[in-house]
C-alpha atoms as a PDB file:
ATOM      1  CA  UNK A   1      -7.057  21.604  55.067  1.00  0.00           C
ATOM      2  CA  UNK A   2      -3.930  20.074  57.048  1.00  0.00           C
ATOM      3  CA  UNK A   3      -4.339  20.276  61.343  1.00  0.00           C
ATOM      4  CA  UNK A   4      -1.551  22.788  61.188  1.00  0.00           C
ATOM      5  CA  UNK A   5      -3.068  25.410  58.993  1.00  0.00           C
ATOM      6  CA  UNK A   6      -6.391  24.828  60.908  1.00  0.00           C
ATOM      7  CA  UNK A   7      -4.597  25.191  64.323  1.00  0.00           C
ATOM      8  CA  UNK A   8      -3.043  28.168  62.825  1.00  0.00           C
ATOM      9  CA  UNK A   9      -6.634  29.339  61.519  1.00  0.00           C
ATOM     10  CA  UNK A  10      -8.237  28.900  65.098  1.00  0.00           C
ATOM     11  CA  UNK A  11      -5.621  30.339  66.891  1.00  0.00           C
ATOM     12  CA  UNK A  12      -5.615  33.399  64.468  1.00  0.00           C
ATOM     13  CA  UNK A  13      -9.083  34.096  65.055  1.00  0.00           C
ATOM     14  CA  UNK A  14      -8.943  33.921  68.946  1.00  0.00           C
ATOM     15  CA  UNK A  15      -5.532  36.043  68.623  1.00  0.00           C
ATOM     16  CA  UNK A  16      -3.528  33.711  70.260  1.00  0.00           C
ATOM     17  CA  UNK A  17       0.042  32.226  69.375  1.00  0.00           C
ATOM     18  CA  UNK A  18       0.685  28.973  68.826  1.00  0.00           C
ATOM     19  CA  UNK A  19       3.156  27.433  71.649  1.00  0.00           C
ATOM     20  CA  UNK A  20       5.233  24.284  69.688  1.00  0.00           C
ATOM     21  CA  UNK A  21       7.255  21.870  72.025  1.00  0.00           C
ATOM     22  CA  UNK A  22       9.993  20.027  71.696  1.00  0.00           C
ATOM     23  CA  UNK A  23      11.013  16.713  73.011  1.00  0.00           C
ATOM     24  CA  UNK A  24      12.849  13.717  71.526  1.00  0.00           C
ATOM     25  CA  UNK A  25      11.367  10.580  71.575  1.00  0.00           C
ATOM     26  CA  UNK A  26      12.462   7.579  73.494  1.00  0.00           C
ATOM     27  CA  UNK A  27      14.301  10.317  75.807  1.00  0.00           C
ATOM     28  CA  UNK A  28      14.722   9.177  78.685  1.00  0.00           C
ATOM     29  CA  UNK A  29      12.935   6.551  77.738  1.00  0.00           C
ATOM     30  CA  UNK A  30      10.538   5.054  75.449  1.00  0.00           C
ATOM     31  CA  UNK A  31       7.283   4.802  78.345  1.00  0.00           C
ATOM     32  CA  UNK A  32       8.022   8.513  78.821  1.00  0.00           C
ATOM     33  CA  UNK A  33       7.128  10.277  75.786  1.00  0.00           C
ATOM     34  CA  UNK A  34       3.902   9.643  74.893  1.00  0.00           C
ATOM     35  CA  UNK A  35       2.561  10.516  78.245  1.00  0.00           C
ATOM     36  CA  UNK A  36       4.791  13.446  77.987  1.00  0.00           C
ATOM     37  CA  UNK A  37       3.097  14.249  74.591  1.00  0.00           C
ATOM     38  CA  UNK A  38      -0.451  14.433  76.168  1.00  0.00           C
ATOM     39  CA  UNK A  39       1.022  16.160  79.304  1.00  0.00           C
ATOM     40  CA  UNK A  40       2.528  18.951  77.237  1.00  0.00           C
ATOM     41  CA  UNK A  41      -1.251  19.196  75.569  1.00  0.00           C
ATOM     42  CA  UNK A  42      -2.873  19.558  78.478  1.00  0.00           C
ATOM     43  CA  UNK A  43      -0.286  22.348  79.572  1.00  0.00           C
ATOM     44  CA  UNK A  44      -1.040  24.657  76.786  1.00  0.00           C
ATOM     45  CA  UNK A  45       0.377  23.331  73.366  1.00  0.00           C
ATOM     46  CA  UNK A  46      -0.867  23.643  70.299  1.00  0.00           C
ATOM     47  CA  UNK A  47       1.245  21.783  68.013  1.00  0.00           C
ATOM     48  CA  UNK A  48       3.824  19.580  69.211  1.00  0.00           C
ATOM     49  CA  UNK A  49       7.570  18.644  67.618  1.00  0.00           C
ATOM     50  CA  UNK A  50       8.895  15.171  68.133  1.00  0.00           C
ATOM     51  CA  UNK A  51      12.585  14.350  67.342  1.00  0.00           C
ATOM     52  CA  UNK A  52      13.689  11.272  65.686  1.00  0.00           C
ATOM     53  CA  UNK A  53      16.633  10.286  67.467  1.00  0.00           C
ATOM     54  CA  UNK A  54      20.002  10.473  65.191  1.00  0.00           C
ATOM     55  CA  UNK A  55      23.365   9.212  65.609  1.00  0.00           C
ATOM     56  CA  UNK A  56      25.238  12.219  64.139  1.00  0.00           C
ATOM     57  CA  UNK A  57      22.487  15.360  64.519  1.00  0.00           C
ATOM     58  CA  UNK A  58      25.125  18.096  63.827  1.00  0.00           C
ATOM     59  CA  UNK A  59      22.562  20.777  63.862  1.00  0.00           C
ATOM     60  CA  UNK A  60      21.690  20.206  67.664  1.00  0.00           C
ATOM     61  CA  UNK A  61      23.730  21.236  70.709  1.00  0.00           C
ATOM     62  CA  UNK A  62      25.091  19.092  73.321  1.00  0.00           C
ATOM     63  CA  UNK A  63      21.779  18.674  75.494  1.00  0.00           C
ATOM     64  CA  UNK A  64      19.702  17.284  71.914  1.00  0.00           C
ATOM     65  CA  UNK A  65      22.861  15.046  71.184  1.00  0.00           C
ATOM     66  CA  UNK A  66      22.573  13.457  74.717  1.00  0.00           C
ATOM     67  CA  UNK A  67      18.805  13.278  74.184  1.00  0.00           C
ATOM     68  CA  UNK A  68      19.155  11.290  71.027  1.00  0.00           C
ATOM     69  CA  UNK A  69      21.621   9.386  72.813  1.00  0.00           C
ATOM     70  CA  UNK A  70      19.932   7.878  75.663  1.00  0.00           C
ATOM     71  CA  UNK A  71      16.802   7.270  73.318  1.00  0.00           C
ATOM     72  CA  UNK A  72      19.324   5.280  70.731  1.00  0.00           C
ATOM     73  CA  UNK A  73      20.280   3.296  73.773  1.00  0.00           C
ATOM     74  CA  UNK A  74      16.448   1.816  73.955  1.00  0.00           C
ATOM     75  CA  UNK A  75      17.144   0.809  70.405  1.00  0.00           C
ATOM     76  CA  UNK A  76      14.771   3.855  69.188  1.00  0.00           C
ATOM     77  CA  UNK A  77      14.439   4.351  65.451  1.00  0.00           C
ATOM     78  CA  UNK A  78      12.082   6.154  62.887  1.00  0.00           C
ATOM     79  CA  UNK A  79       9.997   2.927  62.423  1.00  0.00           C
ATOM     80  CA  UNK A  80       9.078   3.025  66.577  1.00  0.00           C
ATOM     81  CA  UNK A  81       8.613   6.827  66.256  1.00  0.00           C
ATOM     82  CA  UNK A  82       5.972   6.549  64.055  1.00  0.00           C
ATOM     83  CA  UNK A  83       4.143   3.969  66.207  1.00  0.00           C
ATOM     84  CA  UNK A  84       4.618   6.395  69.425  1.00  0.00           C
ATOM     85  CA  UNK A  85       2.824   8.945  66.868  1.00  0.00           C
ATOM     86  CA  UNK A  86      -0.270   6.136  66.282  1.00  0.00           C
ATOM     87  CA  UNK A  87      -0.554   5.791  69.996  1.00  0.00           C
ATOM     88  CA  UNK A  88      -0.934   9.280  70.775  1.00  0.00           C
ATOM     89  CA  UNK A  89      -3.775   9.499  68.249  1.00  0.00           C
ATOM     90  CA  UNK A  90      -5.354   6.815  69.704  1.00  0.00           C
ATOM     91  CA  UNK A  91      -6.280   9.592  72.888  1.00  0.00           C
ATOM     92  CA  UNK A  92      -6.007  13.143  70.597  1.00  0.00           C
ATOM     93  CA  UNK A  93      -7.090  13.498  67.005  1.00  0.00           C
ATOM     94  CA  UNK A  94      -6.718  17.139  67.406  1.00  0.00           C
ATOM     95  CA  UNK A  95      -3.129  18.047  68.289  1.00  0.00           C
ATOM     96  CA  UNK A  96      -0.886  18.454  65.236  1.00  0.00           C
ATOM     97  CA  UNK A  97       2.783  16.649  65.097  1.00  0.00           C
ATOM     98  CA  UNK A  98       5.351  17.819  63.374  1.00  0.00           C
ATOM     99  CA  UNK A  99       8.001  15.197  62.925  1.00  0.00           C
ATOM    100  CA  UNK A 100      11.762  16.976  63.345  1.00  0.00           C
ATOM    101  CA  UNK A 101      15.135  15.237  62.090  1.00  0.00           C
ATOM    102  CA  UNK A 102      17.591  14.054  59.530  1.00  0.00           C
ATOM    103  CA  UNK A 103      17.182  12.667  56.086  1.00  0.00           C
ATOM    104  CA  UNK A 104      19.039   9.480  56.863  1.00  0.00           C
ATOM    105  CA  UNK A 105      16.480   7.274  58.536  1.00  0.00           C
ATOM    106  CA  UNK A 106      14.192   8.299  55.821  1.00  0.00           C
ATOM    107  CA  UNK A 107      16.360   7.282  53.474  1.00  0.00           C
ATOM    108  CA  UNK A 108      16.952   4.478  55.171  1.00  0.00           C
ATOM    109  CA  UNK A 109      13.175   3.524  55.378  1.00  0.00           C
ATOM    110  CA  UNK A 110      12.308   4.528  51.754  1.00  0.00           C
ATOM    111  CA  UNK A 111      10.765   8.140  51.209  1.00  0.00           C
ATOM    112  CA  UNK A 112       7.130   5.840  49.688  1.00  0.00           C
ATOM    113  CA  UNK A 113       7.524   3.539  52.879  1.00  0.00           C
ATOM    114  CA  UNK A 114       7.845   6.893  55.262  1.00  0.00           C
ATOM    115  CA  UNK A 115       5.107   8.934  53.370  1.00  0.00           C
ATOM    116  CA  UNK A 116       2.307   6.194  53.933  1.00  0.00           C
ATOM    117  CA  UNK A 117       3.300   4.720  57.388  1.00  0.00           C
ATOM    118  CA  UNK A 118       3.397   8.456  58.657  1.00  0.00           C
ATOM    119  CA  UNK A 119       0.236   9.358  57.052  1.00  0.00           C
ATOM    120  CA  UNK A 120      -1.444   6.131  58.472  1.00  0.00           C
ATOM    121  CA  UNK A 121       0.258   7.353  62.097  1.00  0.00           C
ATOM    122  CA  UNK A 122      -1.439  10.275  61.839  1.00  0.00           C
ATOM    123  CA  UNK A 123       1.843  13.088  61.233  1.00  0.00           C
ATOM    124  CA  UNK A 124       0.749  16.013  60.541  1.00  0.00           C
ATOM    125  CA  UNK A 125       4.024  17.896  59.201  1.00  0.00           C
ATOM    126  CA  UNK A 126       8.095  16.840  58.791  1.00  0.00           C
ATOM    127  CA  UNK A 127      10.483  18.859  59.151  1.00  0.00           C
ATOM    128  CA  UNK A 128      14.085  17.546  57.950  1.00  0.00           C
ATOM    129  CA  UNK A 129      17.316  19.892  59.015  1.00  0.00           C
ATOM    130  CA  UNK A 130      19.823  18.651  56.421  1.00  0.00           C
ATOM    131  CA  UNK A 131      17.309  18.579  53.204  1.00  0.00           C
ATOM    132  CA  UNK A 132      17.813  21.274  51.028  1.00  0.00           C
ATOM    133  CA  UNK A 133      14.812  22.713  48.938  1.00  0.00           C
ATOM    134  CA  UNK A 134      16.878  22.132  45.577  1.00  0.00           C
ATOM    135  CA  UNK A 135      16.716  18.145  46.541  1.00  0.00           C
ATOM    136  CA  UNK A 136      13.315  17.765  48.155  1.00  0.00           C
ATOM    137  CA  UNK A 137      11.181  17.326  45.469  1.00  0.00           C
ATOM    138  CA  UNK A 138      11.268  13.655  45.109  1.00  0.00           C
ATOM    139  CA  UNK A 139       9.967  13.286  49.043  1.00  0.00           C
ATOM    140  CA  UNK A 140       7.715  16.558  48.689  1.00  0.00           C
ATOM    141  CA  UNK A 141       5.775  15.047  45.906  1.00  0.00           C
ATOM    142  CA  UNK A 142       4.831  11.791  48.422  1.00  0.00           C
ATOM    143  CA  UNK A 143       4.553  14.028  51.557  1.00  0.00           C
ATOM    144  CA  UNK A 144       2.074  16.215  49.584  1.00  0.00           C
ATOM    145  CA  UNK A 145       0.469  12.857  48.014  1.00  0.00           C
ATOM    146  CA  UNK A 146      -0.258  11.716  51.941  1.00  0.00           C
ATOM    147  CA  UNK A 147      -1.469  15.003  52.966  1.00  0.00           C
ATOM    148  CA  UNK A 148       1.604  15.824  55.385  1.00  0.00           C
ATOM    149  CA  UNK A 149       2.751  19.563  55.508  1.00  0.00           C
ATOM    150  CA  UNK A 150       6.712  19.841  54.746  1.00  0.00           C
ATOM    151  CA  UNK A 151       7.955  22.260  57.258  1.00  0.00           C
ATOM    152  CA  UNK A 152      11.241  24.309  56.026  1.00  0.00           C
ATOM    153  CA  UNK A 153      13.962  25.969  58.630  1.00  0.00           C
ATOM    154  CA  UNK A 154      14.810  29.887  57.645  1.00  0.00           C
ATOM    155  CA  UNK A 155      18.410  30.816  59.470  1.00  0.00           C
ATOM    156  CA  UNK A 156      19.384  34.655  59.683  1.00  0.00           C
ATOM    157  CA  UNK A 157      21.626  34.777  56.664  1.00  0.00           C
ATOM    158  CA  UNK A 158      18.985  33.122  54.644  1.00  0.00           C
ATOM    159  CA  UNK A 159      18.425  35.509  51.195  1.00  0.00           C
ATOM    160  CA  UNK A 160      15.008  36.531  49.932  1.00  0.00           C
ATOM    161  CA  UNK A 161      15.577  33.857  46.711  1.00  0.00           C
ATOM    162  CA  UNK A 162      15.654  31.591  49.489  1.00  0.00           C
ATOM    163  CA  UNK A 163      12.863  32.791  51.575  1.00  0.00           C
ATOM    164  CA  UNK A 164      10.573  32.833  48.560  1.00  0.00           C
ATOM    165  CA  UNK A 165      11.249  29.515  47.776  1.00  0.00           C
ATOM    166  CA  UNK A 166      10.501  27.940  51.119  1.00  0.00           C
ATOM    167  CA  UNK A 167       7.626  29.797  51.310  1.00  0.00           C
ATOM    168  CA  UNK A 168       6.536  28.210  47.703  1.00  0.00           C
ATOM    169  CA  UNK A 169       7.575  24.527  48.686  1.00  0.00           C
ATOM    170  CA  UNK A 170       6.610  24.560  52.534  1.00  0.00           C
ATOM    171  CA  UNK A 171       3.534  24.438  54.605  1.00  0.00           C
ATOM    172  CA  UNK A 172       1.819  24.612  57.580  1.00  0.00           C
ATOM    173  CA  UNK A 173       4.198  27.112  58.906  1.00  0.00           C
ATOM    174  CA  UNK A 174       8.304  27.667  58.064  1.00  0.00           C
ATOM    175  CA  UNK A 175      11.055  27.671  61.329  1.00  0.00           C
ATOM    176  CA  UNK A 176      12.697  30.298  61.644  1.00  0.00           C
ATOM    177  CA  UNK A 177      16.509  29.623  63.506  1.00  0.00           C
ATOM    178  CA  UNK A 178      16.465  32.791  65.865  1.00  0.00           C
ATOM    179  CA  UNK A 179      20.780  32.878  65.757  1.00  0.00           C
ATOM    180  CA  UNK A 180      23.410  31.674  64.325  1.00  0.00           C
ATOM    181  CA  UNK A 181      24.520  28.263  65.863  1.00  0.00           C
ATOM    182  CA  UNK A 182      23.447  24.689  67.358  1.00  0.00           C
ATOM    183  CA  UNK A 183      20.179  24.202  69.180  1.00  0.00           C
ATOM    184  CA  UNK A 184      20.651  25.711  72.763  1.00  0.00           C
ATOM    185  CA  UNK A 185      22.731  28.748  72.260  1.00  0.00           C
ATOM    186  CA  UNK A 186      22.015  31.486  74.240  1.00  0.00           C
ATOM    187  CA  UNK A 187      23.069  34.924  72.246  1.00  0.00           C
ATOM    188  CA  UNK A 188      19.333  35.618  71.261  1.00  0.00           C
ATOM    189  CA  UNK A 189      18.917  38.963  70.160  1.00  0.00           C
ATOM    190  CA  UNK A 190      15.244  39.602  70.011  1.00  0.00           C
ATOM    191  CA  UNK A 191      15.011  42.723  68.185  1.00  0.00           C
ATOM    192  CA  UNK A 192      17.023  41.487  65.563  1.00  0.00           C
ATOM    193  CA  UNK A 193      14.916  38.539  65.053  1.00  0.00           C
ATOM    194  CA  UNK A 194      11.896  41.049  65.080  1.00  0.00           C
ATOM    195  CA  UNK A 195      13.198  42.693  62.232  1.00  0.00           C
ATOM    196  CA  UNK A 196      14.192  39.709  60.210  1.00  0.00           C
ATOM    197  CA  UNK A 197      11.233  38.105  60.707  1.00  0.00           C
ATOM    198  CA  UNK A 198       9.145  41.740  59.138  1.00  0.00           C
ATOM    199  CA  UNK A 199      11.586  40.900  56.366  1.00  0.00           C
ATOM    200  CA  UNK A 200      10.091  37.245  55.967  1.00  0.00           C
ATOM    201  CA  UNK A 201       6.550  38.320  55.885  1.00  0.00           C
ATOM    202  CA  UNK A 202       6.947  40.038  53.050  1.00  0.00           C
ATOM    203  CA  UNK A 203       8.094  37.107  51.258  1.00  0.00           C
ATOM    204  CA  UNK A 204       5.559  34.771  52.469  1.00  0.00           C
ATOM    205  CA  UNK A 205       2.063  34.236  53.724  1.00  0.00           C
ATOM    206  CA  UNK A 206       3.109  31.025  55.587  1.00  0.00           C
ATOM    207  CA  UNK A 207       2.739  31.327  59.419  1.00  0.00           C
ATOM    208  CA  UNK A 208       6.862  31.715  61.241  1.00  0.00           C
ATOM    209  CA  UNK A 209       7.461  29.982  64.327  1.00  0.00           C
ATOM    210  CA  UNK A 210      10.525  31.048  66.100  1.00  0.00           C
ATOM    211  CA  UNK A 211      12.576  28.747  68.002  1.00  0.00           C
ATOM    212  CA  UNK A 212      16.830  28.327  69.028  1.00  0.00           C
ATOM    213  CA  UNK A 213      17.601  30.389  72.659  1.00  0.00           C
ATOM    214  CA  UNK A 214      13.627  30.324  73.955  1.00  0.00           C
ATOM    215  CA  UNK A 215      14.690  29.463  77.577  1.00  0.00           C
ATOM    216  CA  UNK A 216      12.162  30.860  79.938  1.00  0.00           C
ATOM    217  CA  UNK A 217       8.323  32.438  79.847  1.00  0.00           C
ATOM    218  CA  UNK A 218       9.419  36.175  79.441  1.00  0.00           C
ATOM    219  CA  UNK A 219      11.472  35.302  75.879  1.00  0.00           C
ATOM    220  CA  UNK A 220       8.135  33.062  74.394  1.00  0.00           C
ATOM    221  CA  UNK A 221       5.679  35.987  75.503  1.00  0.00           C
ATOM    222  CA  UNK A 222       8.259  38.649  73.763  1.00  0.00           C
ATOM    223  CA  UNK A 223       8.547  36.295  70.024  1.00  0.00           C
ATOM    224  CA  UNK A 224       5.100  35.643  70.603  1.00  0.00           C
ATOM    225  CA  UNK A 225       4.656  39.908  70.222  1.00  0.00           C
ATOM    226  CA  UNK A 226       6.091  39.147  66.550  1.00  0.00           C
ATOM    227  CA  UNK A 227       5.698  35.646  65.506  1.00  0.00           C
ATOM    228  CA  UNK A 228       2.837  33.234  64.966  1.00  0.00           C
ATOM    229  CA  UNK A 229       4.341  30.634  66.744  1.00  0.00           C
ATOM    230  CA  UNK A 230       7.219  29.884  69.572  1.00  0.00           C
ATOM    231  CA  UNK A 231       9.128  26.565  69.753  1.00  0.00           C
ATOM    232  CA  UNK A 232      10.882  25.842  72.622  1.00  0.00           C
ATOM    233  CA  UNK A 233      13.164  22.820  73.097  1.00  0.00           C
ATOM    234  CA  UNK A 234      16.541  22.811  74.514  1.00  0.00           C
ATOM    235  CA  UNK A 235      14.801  24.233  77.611  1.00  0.00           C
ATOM    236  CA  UNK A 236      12.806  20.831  78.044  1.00  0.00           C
ATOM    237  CA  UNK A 237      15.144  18.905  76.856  1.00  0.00           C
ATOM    238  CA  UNK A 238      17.795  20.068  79.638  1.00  0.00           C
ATOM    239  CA  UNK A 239      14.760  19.040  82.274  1.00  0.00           C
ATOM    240  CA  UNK A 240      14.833  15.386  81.302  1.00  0.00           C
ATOM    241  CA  UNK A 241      18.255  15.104  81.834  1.00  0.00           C
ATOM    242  CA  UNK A 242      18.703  17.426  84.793  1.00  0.00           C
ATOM    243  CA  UNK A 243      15.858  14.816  85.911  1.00  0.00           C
ATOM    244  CA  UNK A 244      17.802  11.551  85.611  1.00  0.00           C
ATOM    245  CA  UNK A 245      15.904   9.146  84.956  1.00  0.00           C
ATOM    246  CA  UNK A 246      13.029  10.343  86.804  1.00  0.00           C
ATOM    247  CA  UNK A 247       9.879  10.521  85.095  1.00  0.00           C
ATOM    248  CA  UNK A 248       7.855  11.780  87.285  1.00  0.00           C
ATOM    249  CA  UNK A 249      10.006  14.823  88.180  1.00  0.00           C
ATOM    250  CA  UNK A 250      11.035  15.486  84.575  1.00  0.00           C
ATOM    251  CA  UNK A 251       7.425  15.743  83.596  1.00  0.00           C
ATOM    252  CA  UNK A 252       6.269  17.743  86.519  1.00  0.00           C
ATOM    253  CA  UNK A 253       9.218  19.824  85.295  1.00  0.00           C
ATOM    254  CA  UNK A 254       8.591  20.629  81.699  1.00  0.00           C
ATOM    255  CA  UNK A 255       4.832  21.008  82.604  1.00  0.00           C
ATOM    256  CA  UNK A 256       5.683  23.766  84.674  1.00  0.00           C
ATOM    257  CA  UNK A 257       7.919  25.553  82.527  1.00  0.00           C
ATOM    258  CA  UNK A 258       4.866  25.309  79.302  1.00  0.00           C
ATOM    259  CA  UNK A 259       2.441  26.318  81.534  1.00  0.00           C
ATOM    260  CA  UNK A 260       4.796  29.424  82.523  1.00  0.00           C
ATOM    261  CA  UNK A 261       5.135  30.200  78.824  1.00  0.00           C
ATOM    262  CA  UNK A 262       1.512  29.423  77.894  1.00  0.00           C
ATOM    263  CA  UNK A 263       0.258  31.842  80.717  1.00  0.00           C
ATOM    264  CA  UNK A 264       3.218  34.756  79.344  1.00  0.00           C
ATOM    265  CA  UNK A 265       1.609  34.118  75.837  1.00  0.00           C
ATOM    266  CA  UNK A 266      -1.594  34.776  76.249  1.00  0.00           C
ATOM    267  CA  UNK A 267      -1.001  37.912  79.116  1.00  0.00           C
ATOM    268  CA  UNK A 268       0.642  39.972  76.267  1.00  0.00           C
ATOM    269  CA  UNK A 269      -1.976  39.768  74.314  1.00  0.00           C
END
């Protein structure tokens, strides 16, 4: 059994919601994010999304493209990402990561090369925007050889032939894109993700995280009302930068906000 579905297992059973955040690594700076990791633990995640930083990441809004940015300026690639990953486990063998990017610097890397240095680095899931299901099978087949959960993104116009096959090919839990848009946008309709997302779970057992437009603690505590989990990571993201440069105000920052959300989460329930 994978650390998502068991995180997904134990947070079932204490009827809980699982609170997934997002932060690019190297952003602002490579010393920053894995103390931010075990900060953002200690604040009330459960699993825990780490962007690989990408020079053209066209399915991200302006405050993930700066984030990528100013980590590409540190000379951040996939290679140092997956050492940041080793490091963390070094303190937490619990928390799952989920890595969350583009198919180039896999490519780049080679999809054998990736599968074994991530499973060595102790990633837990990948989840690549601009892979389709129809071409994943060659890097499925090594991410399911290593033991890491390939995490699929659902969009509102998705169709239930689609559904059903990400639910077939995925694991650990599928993403579902709240709106229509970049990363960041802000015309969140709640009650229509509600309703799409009782249209998903009749497609699939797979646990949905909801993320795109989760800004503040009263959103996460409403998706958390109807989803299993709640990503959140334009909001974060826009603290390191409003931050600049300063580490300890940026993580005091996105502390607070979790902790915010985390508290929300669990009052609904």
């Amino acid at each position: 059994m994978s650390r998502l579905t068991a995180k997904f297992q134990t947070l079932k059973q204490a009827n809980r919601k699982a609170l997934i955040p997002f932060i690019t690594a190297g952003d602002p700076h490579p010393d920053f994010t894995i103390p931010a990791m075990h900060a953002m633990v200690e604040a009330g995640a459960d699993i825990i999304e780490l962007g690989v930083p990408f020079s053209d990441p066209m399915a991200d809004g302006p405050v993930i493209q700066k984030a990528s940015e100013r980590a590409l300026l540190h000379k951040m690639s996939l290679r140092r990402v997956l050492d940041m990953v080793e490091k963390f486990r070094s303190n937490d063998s619990e928390t799952p990561v989920v890595l969350m990017g583009y198919l180039n610097p896999v490519e780049c890397m080679g999809y054998r090369a990736f599968a074994d240095r991530a499973r060595s680095a102790g990633v837990d899931g990948v989840l690549t925007v601009d892979m389709p299901p129809e071409e994943s099978s060659d890097l499925l087949s090594l991410l399911e050889q290593a033991g890491i959960d390939p995490i699929f993104l659902l969009a509102p116009n998705s169709t239930d032939e689609r559904i059903r096959k990400m639910g077939q090919l995925g694991r650990g839990y599928l993403y579902y894109v709240s709106l229509k848009g970049v990363t960041g946008a802000s015309h969140l309709d709640l009650s229509d993700v509600q309703r799409k997302l009782s249209e998903i779970r009749a497609l699939t057992d797979l646990p949905l995280g909801v993320g795109f437009g989760v800004k503040n603690a009263e959103i996460a505590a409403t998706i958390s009302k109807f989803a299993d989990a709640v990503v959140v990571g334009s909001a974060l993201v826009e603290k390191i930068e409003v931050a600049r440069g300063d580490s300890g105000r940026a993580l005091n920052d996105i502390v607070d906000l979790l902790k915010s959300m985390r508290t929300a989460m669990d009052a609904s329930f």
